[in-house]
Protein backbone atom coordinates (compact mmCIF):
# COMPACT_ATOMS: atom_id res chain seq x y z
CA UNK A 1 -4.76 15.06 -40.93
CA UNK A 2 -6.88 12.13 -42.11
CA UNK A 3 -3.76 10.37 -43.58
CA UNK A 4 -1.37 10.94 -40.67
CA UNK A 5 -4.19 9.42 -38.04
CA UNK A 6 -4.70 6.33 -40.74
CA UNK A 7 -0.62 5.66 -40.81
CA UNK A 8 -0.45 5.65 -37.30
CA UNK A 9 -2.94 3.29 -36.59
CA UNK A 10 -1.27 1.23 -39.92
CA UNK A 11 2.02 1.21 -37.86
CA UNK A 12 0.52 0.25 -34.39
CA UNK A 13 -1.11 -2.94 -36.59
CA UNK A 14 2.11 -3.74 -37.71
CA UNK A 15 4.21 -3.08 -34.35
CA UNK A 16 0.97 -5.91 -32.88
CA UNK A 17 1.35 -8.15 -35.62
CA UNK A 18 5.44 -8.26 -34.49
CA UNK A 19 4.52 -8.93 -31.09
CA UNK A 20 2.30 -11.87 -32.08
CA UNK A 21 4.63 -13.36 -33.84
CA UNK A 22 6.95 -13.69 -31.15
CA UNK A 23 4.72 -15.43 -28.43
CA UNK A 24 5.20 -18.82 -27.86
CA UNK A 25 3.14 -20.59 -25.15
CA UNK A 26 2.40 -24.52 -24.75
CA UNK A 27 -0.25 -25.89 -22.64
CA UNK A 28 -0.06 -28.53 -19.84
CA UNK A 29 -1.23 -32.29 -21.10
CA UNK A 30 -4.90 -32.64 -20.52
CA UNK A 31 -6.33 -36.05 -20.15
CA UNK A 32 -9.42 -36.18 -22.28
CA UNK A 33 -9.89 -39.85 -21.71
CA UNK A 34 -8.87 -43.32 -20.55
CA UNK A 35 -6.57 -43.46 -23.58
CA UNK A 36 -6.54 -40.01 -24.75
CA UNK A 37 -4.52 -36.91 -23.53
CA UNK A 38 -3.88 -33.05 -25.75
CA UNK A 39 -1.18 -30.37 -25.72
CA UNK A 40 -1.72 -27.27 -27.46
CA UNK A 41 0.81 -24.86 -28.31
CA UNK A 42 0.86 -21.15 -30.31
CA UNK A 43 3.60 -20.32 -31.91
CA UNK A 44 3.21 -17.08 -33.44
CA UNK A 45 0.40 -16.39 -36.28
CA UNK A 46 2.25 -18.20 -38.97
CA UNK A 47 1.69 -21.17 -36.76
CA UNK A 48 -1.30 -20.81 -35.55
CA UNK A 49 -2.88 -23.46 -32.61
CA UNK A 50 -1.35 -27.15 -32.60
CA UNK A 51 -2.79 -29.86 -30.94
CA UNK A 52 -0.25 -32.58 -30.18
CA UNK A 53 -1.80 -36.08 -29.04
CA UNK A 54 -0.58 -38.92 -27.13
CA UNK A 55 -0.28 -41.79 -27.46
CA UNK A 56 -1.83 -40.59 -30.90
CA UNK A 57 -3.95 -38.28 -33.37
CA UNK A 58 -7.54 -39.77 -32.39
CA UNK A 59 -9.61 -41.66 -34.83
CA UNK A 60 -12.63 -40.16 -35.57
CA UNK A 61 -15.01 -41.97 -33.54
CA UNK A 62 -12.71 -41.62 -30.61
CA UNK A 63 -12.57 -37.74 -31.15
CA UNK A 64 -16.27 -37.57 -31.09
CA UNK A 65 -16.47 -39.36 -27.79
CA UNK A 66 -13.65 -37.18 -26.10
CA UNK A 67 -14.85 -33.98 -27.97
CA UNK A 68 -16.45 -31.98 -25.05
CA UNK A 69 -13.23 -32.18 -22.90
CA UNK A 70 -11.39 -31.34 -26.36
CA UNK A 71 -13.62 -28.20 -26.26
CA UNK A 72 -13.29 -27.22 -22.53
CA UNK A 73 -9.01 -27.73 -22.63
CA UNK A 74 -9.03 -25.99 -25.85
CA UNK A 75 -10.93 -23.16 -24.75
CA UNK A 76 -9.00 -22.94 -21.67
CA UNK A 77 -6.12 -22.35 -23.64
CA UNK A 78 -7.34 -20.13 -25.81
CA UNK A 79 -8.52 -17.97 -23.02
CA UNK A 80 -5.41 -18.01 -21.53
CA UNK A 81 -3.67 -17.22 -24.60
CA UNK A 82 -6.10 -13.99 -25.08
CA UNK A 83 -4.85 -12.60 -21.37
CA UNK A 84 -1.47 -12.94 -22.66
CA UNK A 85 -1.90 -11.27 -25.91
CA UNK A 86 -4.39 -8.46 -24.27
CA UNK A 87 -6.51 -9.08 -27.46
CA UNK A 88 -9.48 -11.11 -28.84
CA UNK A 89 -8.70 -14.89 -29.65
CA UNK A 90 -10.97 -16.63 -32.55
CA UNK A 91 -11.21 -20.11 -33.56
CA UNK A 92 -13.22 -21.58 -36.03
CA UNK A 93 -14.43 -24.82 -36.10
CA UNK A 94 -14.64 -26.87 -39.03
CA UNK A 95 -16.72 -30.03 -39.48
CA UNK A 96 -15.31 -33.22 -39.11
């Protein structure tokens, strides 16, 4: 009985993981700064979370200065992206 319970649950993982894997969803651009804007997209879990920039990647120093509306847009999206799934969203952050 143990067994049947445990492959059920085993093929409800892997009927998620599917699901996942077909999302897509982009964010709007979010102006972070004078000269610094984000878009994040998901595309599925081999994918993960991108962050496109314009007009470019930041340098460091201008990351650090932009980083708490980096945090706020990112979250938003991530937050959205959790309604969507129906599930938890993590992110770790690594330091820079």
């Amino acid at each position: 009985m143990n067994s049947a319970k445990s492959s059920n649950k085993s093929q409800a993982s892997s009927a998620d993981e599917s699901n996942i894997s077909k999302i897509y969803m982009s964010s709007d651009w979010h102006r972070l700064s004078q000269r610094l804007s984000v878009r994040f997209s998901f595309k599925g879990m081999d994918s993960g979370l991108t962050a496109e920039w314009e007009p470019k990647r930041p340098s460091r120093e201008d990351f650090l200065r932009a980083r708490d509306a980096y945090f706020r847009a990112r979250n938003e999206f991530l937050n959205q992206l959790s309604a969507r799934l129906g599930k938890r969203v993590l992110c770790l952050v690594l330091p820079i």
